[in-house]
PDB file of N, CA and C in Angstrom:
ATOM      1  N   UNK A   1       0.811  -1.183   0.000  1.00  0.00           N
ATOM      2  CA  UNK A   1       0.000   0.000   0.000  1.00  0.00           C
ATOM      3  C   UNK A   1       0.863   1.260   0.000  1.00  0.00           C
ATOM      4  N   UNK A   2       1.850   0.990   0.393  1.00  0.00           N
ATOM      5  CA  UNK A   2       2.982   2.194   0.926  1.00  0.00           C
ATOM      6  C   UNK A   2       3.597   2.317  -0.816  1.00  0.00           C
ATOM      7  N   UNK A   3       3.969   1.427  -1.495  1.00  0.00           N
ATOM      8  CA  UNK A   3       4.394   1.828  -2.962  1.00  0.00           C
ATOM      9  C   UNK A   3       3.316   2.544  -3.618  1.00  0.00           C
ATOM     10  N   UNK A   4       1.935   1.829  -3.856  1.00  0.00           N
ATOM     11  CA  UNK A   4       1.441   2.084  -4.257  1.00  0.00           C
ATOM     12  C   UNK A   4       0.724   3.640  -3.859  1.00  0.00           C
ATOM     13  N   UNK A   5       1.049   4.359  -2.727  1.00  0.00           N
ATOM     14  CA  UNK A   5       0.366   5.737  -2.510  1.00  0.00           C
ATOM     15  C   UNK A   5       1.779   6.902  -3.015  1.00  0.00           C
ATOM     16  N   UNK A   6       2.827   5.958  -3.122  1.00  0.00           N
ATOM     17  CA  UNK A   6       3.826   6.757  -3.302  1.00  0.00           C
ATOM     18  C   UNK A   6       3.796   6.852  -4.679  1.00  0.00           C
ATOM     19  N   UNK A   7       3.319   5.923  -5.518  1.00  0.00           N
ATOM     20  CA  UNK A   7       3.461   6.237  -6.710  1.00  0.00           C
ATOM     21  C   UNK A   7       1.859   6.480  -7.303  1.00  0.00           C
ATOM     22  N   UNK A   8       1.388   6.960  -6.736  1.00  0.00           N
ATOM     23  CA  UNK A   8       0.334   7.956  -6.913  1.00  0.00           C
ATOM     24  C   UNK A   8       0.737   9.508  -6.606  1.00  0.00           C
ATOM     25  N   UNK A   9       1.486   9.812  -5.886  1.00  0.00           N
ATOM     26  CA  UNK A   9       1.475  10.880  -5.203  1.00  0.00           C
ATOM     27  C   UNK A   9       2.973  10.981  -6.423  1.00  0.00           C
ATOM     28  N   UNK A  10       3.582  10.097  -6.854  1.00  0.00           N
ATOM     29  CA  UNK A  10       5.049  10.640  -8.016  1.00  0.00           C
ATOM     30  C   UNK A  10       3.874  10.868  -9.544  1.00  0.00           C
ATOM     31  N   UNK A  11       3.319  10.408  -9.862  1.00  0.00           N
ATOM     32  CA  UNK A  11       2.730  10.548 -10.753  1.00  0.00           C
ATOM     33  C   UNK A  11       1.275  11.815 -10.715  1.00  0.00           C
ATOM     34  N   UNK A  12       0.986  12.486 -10.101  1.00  0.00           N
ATOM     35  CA  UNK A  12       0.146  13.688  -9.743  1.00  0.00           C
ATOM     36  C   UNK A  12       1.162  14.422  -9.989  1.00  0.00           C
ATOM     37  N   UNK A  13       2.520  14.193  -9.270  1.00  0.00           N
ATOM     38  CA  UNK A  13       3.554  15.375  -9.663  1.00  0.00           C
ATOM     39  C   UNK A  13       3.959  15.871 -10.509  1.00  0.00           C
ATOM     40  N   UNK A  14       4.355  14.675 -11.338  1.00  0.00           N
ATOM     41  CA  UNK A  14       4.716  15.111 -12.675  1.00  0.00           C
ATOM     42  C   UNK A  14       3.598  15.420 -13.724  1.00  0.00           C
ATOM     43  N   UNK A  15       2.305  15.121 -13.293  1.00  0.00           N
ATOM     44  CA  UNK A  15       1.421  15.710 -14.223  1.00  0.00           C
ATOM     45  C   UNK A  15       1.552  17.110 -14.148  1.00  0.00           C
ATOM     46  N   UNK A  16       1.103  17.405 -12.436  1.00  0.00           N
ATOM     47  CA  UNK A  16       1.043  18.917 -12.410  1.00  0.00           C
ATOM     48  C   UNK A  16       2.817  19.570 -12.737  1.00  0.00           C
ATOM     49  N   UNK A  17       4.205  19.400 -12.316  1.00  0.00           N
ATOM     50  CA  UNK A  17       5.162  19.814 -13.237  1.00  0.00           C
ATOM     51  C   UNK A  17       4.908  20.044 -14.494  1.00  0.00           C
ATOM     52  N   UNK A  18       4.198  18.933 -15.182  1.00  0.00           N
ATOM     53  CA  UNK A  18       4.402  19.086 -16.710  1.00  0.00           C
ATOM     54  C   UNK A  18       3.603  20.033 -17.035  1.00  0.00           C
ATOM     55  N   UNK A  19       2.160  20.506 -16.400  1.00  0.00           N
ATOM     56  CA  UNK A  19       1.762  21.342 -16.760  1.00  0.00           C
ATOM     57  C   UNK A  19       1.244  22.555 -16.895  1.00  0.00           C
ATOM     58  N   UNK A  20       2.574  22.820 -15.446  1.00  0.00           N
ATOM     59  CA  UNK A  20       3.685  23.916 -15.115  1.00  0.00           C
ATOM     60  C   UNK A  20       4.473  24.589 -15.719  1.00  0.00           C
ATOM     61  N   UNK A  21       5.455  23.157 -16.148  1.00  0.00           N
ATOM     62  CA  UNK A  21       6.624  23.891 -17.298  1.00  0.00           C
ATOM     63  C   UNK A  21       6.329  23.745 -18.401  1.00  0.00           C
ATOM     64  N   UNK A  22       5.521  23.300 -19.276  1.00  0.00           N
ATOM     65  CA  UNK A  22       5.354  23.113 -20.640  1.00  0.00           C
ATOM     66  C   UNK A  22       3.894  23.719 -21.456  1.00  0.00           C
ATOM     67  N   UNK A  23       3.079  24.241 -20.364  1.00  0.00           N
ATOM     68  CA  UNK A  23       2.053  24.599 -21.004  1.00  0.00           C
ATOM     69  C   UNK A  23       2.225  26.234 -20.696  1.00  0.00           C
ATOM     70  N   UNK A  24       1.707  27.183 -21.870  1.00  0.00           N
ATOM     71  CA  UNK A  24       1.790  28.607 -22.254  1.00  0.00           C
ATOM     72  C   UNK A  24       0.145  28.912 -21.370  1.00  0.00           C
ATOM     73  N   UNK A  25       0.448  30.585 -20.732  1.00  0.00           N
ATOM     74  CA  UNK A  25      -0.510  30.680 -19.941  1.00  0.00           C
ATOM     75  C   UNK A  25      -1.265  31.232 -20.852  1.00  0.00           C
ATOM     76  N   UNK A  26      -3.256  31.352 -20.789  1.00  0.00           N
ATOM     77  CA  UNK A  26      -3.720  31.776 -21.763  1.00  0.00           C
ATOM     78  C   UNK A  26      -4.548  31.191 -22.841  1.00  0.00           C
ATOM     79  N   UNK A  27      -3.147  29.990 -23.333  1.00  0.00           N
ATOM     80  CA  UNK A  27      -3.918  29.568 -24.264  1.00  0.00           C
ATOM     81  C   UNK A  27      -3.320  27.901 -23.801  1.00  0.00           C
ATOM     82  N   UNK A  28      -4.018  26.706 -24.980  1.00  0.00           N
ATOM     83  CA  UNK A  28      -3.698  25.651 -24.993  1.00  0.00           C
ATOM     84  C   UNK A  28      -2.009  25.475 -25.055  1.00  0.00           C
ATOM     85  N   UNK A  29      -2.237  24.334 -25.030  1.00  0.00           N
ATOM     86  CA  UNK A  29      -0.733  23.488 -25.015  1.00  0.00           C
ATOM     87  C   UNK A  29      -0.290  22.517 -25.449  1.00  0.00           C
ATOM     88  N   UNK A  30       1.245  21.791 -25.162  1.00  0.00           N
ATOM     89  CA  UNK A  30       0.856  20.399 -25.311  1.00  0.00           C
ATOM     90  C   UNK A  30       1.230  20.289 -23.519  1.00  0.00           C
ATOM     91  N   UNK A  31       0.535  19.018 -22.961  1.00  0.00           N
ATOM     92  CA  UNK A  31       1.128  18.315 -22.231  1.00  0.00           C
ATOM     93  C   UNK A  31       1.359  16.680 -22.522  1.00  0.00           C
ATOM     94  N   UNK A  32       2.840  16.432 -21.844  1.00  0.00           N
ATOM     95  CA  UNK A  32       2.838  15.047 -22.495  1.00  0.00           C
ATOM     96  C   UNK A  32       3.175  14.509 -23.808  1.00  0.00           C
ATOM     97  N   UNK A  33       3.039  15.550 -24.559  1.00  0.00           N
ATOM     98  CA  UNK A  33       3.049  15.262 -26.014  1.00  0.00           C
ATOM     99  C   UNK A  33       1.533  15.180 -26.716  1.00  0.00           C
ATOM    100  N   UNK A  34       0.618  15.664 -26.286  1.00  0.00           N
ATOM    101  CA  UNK A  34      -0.669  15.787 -26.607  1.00  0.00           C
ATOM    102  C   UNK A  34      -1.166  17.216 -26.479  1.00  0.00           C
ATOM    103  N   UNK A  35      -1.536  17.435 -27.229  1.00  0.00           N
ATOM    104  CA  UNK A  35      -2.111  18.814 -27.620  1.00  0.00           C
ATOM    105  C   UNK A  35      -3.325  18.967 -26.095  1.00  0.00           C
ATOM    106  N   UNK A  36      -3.411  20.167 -25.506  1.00  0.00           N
ATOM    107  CA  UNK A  36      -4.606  19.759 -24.989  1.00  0.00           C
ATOM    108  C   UNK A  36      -4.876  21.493 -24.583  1.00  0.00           C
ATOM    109  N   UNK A  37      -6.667  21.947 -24.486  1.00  0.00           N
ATOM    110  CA  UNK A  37      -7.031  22.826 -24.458  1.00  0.00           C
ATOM    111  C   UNK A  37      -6.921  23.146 -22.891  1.00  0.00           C
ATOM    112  N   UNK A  38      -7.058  24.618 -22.305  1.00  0.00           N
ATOM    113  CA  UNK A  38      -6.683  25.301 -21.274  1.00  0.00           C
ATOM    114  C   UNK A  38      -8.069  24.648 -20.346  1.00  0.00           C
ATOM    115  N   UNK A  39      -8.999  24.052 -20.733  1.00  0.00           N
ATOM    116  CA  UNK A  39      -9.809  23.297 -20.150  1.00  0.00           C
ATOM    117  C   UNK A  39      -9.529  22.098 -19.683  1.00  0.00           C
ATOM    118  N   UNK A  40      -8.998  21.260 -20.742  1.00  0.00           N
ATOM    119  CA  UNK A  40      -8.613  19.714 -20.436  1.00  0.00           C
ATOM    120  C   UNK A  40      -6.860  20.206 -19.584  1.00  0.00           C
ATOM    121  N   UNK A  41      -6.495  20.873 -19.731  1.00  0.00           N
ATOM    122  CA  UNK A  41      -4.900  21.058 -18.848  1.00  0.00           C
ATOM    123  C   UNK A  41      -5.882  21.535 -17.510  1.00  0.00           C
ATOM    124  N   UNK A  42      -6.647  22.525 -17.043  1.00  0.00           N
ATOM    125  CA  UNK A  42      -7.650  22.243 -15.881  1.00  0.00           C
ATOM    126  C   UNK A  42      -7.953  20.608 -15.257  1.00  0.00           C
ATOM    127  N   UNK A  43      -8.419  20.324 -15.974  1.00  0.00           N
ATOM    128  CA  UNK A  43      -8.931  18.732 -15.885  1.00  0.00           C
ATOM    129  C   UNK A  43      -7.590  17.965 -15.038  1.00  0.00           C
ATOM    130  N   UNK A  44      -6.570  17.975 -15.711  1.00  0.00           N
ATOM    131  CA  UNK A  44      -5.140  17.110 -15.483  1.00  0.00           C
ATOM    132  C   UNK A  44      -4.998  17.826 -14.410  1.00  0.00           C
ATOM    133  N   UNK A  45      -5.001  18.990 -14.015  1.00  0.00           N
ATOM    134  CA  UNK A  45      -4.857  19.667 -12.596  1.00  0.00           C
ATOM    135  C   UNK A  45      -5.615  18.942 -11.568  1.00  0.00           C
ATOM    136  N   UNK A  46      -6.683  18.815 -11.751  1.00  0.00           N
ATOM    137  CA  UNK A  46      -7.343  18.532 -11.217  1.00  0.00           C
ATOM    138  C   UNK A  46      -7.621  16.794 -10.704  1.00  0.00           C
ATOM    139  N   UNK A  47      -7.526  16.035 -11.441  1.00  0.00           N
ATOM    140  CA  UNK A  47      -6.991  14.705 -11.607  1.00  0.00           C
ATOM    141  C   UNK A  47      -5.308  14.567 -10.980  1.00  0.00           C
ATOM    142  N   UNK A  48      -4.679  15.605 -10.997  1.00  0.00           N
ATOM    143  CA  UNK A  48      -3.250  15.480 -10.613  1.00  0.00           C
ATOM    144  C   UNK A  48      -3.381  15.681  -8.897  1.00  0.00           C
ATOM    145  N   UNK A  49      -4.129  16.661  -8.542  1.00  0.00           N
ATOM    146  CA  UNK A  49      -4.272  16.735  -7.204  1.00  0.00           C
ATOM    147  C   UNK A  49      -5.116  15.742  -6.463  1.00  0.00           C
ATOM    148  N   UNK A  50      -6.275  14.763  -7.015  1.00  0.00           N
ATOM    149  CA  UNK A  50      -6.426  14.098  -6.265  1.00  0.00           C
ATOM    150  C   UNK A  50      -6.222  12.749  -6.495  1.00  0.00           C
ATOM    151  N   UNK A  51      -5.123  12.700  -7.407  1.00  0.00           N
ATOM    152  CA  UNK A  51      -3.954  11.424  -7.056  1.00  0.00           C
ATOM    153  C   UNK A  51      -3.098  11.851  -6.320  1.00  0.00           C
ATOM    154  N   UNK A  52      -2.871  13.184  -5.922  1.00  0.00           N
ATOM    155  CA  UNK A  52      -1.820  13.084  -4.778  1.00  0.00           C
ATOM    156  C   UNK A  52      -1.888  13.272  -3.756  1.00  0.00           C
ATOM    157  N   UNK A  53      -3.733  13.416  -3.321  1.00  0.00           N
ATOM    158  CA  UNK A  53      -4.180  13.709  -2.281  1.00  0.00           C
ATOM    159  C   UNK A  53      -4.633  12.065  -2.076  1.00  0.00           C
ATOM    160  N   UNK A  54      -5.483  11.164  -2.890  1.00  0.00           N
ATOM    161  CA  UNK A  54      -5.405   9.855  -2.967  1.00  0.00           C
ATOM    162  C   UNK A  54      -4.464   9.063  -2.007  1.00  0.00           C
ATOM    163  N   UNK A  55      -2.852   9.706  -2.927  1.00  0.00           N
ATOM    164  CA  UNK A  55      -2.040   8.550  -2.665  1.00  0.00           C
ATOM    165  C   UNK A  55      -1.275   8.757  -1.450  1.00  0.00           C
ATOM    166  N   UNK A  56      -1.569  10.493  -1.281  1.00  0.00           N
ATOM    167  CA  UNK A  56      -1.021  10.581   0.468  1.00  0.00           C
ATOM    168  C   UNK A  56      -2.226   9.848   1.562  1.00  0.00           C
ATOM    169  N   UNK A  57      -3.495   9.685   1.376  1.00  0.00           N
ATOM    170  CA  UNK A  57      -4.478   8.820   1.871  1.00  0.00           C
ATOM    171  C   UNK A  57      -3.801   7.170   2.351  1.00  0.00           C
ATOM    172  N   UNK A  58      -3.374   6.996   0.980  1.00  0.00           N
ATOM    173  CA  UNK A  58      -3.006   5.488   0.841  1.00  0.00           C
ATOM    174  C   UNK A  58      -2.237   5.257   1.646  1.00  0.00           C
ATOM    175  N   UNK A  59      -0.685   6.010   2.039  1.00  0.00           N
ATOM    176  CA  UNK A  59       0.312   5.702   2.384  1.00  0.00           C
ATOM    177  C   UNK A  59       0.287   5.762   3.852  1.00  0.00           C
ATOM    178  N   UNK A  60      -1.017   6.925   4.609  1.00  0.00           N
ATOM    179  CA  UNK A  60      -0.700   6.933   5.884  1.00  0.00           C
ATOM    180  C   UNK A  60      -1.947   5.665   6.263  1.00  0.00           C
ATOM    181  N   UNK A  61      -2.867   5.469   5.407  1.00  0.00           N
ATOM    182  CA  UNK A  61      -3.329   3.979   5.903  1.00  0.00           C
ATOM    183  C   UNK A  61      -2.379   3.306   5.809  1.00  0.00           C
ATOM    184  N   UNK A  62      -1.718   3.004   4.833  1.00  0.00           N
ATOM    185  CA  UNK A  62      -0.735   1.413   4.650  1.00  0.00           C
ATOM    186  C   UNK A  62       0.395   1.637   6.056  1.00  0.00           C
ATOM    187  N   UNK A  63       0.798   2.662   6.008  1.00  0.00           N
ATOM    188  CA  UNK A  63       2.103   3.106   7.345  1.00  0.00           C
ATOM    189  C   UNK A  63       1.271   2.690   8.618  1.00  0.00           C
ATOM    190  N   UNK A  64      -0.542   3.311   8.911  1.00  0.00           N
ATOM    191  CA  UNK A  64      -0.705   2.762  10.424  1.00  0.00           C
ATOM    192  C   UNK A  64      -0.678   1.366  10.543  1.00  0.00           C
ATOM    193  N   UNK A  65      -1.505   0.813   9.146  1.00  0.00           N
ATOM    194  CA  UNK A  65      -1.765  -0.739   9.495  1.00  0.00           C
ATOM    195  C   UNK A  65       0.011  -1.548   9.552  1.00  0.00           C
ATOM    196  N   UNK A  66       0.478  -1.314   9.165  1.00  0.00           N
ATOM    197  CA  UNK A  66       2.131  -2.001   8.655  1.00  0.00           C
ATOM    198  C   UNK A  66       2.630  -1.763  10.315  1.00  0.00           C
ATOM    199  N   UNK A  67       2.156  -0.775  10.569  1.00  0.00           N
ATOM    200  CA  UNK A  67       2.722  -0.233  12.416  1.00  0.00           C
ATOM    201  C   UNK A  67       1.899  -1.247  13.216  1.00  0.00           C
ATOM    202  N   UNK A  68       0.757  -1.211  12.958  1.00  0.00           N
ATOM    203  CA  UNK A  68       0.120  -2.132  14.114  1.00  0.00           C
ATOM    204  C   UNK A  68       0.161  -3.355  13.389  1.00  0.00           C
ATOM    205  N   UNK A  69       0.359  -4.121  12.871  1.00  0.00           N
ATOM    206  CA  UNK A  69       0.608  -5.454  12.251  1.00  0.00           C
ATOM    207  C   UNK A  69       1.805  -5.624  13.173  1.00  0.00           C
ATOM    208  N   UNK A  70       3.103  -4.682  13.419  1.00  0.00           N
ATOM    209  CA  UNK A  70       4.419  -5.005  13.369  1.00  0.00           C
ATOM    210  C   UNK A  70       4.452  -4.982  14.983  1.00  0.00           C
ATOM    211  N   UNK A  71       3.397  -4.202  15.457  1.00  0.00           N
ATOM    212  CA  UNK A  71       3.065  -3.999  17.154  1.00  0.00           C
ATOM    213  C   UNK A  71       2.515  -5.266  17.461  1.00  0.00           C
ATOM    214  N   UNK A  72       1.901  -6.054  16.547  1.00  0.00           N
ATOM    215  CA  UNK A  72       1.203  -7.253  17.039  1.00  0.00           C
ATOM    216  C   UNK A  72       1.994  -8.337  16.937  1.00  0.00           C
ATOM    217  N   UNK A  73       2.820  -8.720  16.081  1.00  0.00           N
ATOM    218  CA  UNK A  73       4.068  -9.750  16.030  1.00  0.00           C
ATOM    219  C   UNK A  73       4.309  -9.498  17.171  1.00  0.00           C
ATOM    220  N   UNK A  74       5.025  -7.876  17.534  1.00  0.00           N
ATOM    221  CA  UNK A  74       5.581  -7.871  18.459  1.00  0.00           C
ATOM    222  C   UNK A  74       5.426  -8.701  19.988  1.00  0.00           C
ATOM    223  N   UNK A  75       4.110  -8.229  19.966  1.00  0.00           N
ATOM    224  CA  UNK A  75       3.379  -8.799  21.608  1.00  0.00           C
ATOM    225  C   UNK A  75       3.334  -9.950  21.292  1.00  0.00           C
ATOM    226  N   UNK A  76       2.809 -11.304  20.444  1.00  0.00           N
ATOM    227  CA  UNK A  76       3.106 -12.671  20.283  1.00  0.00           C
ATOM    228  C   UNK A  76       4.256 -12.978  19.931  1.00  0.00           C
ATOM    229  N   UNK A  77       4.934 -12.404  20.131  1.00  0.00           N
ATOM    230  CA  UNK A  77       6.603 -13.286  19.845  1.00  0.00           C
ATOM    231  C   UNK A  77       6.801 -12.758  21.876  1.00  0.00           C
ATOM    232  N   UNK A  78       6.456 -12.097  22.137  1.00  0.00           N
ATOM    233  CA  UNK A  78       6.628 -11.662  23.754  1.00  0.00           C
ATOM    234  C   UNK A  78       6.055 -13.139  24.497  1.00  0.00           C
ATOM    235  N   UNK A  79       4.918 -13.140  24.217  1.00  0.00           N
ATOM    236  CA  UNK A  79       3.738 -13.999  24.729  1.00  0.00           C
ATOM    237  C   UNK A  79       4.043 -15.762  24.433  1.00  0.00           C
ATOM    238  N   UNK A  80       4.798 -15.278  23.691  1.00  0.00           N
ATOM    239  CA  UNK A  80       5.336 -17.361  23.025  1.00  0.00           C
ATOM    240  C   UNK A  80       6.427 -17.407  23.533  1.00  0.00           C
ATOM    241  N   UNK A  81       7.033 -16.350  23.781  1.00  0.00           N
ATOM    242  CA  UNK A  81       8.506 -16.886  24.577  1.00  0.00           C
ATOM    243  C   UNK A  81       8.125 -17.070  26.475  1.00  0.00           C
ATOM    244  N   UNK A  82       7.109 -16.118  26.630  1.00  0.00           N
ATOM    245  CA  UNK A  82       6.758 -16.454  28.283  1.00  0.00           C
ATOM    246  C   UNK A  82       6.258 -17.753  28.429  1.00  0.00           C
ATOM    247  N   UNK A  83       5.148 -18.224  27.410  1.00  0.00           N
ATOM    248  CA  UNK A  83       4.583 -19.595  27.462  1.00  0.00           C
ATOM    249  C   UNK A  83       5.818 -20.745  27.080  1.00  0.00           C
ATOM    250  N   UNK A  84       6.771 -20.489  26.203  1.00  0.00           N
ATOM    251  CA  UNK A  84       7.819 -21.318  26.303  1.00  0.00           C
ATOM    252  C   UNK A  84       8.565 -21.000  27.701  1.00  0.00           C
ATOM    253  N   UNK A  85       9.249 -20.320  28.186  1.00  0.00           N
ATOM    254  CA  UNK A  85       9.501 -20.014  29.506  1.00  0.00           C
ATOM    255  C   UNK A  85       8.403 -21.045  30.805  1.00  0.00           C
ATOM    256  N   UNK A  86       7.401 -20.842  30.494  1.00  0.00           N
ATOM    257  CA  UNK A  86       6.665 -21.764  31.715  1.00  0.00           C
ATOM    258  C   UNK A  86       6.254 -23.017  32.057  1.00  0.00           C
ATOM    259  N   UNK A  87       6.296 -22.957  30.414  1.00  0.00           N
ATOM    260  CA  UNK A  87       6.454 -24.674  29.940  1.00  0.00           C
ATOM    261  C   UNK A  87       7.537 -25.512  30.410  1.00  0.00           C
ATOM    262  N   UNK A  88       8.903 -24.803  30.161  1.00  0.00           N
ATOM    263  CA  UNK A  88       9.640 -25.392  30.149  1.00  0.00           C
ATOM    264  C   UNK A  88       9.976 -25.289  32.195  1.00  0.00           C
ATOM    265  N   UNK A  89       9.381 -24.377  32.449  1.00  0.00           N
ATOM    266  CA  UNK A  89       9.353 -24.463  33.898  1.00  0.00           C
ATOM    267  C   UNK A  89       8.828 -25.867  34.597  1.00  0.00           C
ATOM    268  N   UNK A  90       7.607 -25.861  34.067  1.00  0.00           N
ATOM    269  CA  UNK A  90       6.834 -26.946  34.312  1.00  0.00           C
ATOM    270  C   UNK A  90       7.108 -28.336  33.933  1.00  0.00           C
ATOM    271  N   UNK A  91       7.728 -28.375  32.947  1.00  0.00           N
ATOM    272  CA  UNK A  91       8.191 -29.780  32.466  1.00  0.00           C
ATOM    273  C   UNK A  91      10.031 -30.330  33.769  1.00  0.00           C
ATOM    274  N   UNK A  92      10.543 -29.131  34.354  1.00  0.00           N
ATOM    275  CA  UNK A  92      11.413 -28.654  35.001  1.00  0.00           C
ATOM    276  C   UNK A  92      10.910 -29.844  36.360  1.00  0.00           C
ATOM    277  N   UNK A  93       9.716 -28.855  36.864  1.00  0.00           N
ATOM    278  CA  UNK A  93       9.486 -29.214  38.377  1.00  0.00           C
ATOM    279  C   UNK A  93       8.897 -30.841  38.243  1.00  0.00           C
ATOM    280  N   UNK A  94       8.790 -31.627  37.124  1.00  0.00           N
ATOM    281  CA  UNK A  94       8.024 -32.879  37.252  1.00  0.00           C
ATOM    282  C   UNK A  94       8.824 -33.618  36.339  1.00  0.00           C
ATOM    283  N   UNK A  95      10.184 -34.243  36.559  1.00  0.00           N
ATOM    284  CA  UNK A  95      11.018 -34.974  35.777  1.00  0.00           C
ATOM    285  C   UNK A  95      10.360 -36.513  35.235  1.00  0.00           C
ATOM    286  N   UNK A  96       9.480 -36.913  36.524  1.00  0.00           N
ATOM    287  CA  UNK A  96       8.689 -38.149  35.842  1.00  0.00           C
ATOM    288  C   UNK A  96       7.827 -38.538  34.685  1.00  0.00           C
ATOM    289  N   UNK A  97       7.390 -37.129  34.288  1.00  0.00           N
ATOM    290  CA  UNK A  97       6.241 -36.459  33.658  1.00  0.00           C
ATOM    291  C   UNK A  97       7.376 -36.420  31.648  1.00  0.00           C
ATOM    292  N   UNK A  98       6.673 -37.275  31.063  1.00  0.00           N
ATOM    293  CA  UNK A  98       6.816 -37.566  29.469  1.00  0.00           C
ATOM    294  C   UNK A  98       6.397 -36.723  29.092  1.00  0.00           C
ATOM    295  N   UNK A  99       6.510 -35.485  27.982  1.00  0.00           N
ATOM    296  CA  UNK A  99       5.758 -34.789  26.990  1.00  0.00           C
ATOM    297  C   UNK A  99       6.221 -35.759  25.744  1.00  0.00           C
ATOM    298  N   UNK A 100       4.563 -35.802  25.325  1.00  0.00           N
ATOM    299  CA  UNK A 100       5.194 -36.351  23.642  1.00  0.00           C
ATOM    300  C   UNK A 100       4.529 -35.189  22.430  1.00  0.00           C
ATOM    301  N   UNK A 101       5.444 -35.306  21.928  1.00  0.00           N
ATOM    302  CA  UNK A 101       5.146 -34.342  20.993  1.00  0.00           C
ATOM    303  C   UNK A 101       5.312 -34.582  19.557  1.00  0.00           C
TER     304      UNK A 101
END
């Protein structure tokens, strides 16, 4: 999710760059290599900002969930080593006592 908002948010950019530096104020242009009227270069503005408003969306969802995914390993790798810890306590205090596994 984290590539994918980033390359939403690289691609809004270079729309709106391109049609920054390459389009004449006033009148049409090209952007891209396509002819396009001071309406449709509106349009790409407009489409450019909310892919990069989109893909900044995307990235701080994908960043919280990737955080709490990585918070939750965390606490079960905590929680499996205490239960290995007590286990092995327990198998400790009762030497008569077989685990089969």
């Amino acid at each position: 999710m984290v590539i994918l908002g980033l390359g939403l948010m690289i691609l809004g950019g270079i729309a709106v760059l391109s049609a920054i530096f390459v389009s004449e104020p006033g009148a049409g242009g090209e952007l891209l290599g396509f002819d396009v009227t001071t309406l449709e270069s509106f349009f790409v503005g407009v489409g450019a900002g909310a892919a990069i408003l989109w893909g900044f969306a995307i990235l701080k969802w994908g960043t919280k969930r990737s955080l709490a995914h990585r918070r939750e390993r965390k606490e079960l790798t905590e929680l499996n080593q205490k239960l290995e810890r007590v286990e092995a306590e327990r198998r400790g205090d009762d030497p008569d006592r077989r685990d089969t596994v």
